[in-house]
Protein backbone atom coordinates (compact mmCIF):
# COMPACT_ATOMS: atom_id res chain seq x y z
CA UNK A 1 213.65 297.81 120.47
CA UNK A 2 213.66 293.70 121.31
CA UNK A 3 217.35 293.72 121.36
CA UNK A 4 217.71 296.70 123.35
CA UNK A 5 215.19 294.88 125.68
CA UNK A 6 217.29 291.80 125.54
CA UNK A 7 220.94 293.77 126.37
CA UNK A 8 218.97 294.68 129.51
CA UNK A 9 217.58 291.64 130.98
CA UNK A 10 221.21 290.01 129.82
CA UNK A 11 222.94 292.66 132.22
CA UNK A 12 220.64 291.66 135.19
CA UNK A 13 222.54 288.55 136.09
CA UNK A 14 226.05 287.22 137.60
CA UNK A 15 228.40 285.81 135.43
CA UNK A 16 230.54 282.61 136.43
CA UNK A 17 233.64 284.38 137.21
CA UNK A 18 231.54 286.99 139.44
CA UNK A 19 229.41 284.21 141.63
CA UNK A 20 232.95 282.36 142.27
CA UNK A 21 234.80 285.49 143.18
CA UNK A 22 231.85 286.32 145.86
CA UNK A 23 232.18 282.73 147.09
CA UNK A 24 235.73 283.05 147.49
CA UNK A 25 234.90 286.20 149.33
CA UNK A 26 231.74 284.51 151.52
CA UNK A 27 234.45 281.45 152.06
CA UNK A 28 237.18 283.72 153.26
CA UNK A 29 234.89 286.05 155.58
CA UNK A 30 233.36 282.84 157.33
CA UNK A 31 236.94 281.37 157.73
CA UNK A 32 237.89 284.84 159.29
CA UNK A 33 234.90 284.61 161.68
CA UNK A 34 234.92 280.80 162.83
CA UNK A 35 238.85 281.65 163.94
CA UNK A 36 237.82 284.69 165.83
CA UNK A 37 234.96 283.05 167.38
CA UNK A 38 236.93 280.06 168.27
CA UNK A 39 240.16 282.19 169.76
CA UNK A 40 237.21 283.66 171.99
CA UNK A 41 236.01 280.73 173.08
CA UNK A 42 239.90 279.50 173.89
CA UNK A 43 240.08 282.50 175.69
CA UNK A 44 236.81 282.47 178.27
CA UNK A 45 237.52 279.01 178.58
CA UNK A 46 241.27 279.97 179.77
CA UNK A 47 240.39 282.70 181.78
CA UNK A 48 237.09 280.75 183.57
CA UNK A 49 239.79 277.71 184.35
CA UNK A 50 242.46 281.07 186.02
CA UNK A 51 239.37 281.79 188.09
CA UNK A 52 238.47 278.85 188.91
CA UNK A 53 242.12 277.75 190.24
CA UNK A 54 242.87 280.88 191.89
CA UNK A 55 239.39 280.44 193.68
CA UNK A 56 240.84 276.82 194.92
CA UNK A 57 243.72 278.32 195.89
CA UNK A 58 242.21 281.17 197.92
CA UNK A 59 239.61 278.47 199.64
CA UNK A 60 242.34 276.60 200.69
CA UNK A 61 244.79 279.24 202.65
CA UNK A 62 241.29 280.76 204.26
CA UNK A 63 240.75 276.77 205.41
CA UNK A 64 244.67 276.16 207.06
CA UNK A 65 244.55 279.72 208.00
CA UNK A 66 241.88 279.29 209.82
CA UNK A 67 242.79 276.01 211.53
CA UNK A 68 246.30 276.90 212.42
CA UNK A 69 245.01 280.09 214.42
CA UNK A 70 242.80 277.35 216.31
CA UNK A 71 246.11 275.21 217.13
CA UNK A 72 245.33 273.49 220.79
CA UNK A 73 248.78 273.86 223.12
CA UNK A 74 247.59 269.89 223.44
CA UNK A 75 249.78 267.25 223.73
CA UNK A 76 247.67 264.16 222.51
CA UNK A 77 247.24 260.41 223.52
CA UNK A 78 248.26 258.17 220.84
CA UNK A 79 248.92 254.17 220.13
CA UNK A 80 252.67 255.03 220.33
CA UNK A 81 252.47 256.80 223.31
CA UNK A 82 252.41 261.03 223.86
CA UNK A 83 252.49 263.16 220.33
CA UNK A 84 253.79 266.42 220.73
CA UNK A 85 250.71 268.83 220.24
CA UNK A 86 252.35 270.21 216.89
CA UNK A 87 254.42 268.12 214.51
CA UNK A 88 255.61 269.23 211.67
CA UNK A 89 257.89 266.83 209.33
CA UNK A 90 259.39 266.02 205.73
CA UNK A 91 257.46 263.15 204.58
CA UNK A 92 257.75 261.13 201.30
CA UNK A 93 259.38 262.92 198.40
CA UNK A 94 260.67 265.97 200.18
CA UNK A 95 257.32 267.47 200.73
CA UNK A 96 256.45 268.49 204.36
CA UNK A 97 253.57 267.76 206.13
CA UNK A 98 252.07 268.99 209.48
CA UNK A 99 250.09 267.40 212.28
CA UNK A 100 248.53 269.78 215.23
CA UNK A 101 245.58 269.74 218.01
CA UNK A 102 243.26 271.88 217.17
CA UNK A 103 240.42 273.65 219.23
CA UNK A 104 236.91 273.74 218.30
CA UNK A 105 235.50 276.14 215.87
CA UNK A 106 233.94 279.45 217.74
CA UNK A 107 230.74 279.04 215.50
CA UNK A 108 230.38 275.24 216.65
CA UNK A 109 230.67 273.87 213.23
CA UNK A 110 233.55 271.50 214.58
CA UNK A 111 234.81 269.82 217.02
CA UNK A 112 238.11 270.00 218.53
CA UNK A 113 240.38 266.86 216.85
CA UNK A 114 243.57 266.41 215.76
CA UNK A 115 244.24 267.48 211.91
CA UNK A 116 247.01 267.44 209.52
CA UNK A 117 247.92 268.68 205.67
CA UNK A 118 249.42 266.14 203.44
CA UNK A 119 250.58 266.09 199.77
CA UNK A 120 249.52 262.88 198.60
CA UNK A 121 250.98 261.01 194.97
CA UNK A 122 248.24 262.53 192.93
CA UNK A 123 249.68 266.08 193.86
CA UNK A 124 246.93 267.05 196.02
CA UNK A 125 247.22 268.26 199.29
CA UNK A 126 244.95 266.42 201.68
CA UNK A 127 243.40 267.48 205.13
CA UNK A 128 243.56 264.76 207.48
CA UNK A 129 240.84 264.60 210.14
CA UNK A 130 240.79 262.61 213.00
CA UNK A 131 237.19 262.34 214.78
CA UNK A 132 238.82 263.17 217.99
CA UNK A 133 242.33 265.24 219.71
CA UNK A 134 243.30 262.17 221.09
CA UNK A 135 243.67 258.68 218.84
CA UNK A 136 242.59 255.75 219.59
CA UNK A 137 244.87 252.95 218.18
CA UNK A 138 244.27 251.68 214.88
CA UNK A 139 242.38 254.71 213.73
CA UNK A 140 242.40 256.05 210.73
CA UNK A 141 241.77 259.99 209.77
CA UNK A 142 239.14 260.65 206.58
CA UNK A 143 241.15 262.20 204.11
CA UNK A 144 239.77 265.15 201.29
CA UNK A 145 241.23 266.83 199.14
CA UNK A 146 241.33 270.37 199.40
CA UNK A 147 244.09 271.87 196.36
CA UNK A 148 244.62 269.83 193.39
CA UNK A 149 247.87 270.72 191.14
CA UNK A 150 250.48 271.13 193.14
CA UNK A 151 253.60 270.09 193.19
CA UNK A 152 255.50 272.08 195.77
CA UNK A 153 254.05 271.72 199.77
CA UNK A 154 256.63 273.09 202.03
CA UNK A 155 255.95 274.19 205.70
CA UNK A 156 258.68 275.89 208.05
CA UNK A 157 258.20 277.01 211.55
CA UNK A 158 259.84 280.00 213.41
CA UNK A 159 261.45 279.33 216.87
CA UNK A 160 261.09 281.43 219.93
CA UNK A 161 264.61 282.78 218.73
CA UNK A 162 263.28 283.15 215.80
CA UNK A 163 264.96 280.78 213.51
CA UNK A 164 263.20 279.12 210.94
CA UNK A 165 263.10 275.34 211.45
CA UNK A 166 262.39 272.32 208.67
CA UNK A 167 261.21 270.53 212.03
CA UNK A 168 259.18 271.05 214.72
CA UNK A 169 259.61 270.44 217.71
CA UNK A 170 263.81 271.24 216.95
CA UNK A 171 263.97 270.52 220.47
CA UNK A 172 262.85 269.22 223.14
CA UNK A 173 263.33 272.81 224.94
CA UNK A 174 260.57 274.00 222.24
CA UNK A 175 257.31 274.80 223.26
CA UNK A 176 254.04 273.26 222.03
CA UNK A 177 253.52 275.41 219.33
CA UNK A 178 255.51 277.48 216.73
CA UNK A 179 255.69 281.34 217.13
CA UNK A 180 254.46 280.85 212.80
CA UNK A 181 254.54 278.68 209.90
CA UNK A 182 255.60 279.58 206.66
CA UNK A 183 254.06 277.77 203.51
CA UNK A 184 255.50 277.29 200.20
CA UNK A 185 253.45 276.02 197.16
CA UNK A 186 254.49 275.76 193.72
CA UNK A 187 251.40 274.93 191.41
CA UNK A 188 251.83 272.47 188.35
CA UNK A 189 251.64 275.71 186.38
CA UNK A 190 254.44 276.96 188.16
CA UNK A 191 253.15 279.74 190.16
CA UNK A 192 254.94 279.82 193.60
CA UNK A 193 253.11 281.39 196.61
CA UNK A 194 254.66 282.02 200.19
CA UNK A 195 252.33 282.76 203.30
CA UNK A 196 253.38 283.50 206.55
CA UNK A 197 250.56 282.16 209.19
CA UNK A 198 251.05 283.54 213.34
CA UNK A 199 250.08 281.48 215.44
CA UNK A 200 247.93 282.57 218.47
CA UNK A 201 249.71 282.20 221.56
């Protein structure tokens, strides 16, 4: 009777071999479940940084969108005499950049001034804003970023013959403003995007 009793109290518990082969089991399970959670993790991250740059991206075309269907016909004033009222140019490294009069916003959040898009050494392109259309010597614009990461900013401009032009004016036939202006970026992750803007004339 006592050592029946005993056989089944004895057969109640783990052995050694038992508790190690459920820890190898626990160990492997958790291992299993910290990589999932952290390829999850990798993943929202990656896909919330996507959004976010596409979001950039977007913000920025609606912004020189927007100003270039504003572009004044405007020759401006300047300390080096009369700037054409659209000049568009190869700059530093290439990269184009773009200077225009532009009218005042129809919702009177700005004022008309002279603007321009730059892409500075930190591979951001800037907007240049001068307080005014015309500019006074020795002033400076303010300058903000407005798309980070890029390392592409290229800007053509379509004739009345409808040529595309690295320049503009090409001539000194050629009206104030372009008939449009094609943009080329090419984002440090290598995505290139081409937008055709008309201008209003």
């Amino acid at each position: 009777m006592n050592q029946t009793r005993g056989f089944t109290l004895a057969r109640r518990g783990f052995t050694l071999i038992e508790l190690l082969a459920a820890l190898l089991v626990l160990s492997l399970l958790a291992l299993m479940s910290y990589r999932g959670l952290g390829a999850v993790l990798d993943a929202r991250e990656h896909v919330r940084n996507e959004t976010d740059k596409w979001r950039q991206v977007a913000k920025f075309f609606a912004r020189f969108e927007g100003d270039v269907h504003l572009a004044a016909p405007r020759p401006v004033r300047s300390a080096g005499g009369i700037a054409p009222a659209w000049r568009g140019e190869a700059v530093a490294g290439a990269q184009s950049g773009v200077e225009f009069s532009r009218f005042a916003t129809a919702d009177g959040v700005d004022s008309a001034r002279r603007i321009a898009y730059r892409l500075n050494e930190k591979h951001e392109i800037e907007l240049w804003l001068w307080s005014g259309i015309d500019v006074a010597p020795n002033t400076l614009p303010s300058r903000y970023p407005v798309l980070s990461g890029v390392k592409t900013f290229e800007l053509q401009y379509l004739s009345p013959a409808l040529v595309w032009l690295d320049f503009w004016p090409g001539s000194a036939a050629a009206p104030h403003l372009p008939q449009a202006v094609r943009l080329r970026i090419v984002l440090a992750s290598n995505e290139e995007i081409v937008r055709i803007f008309a201008l209003q004339s």
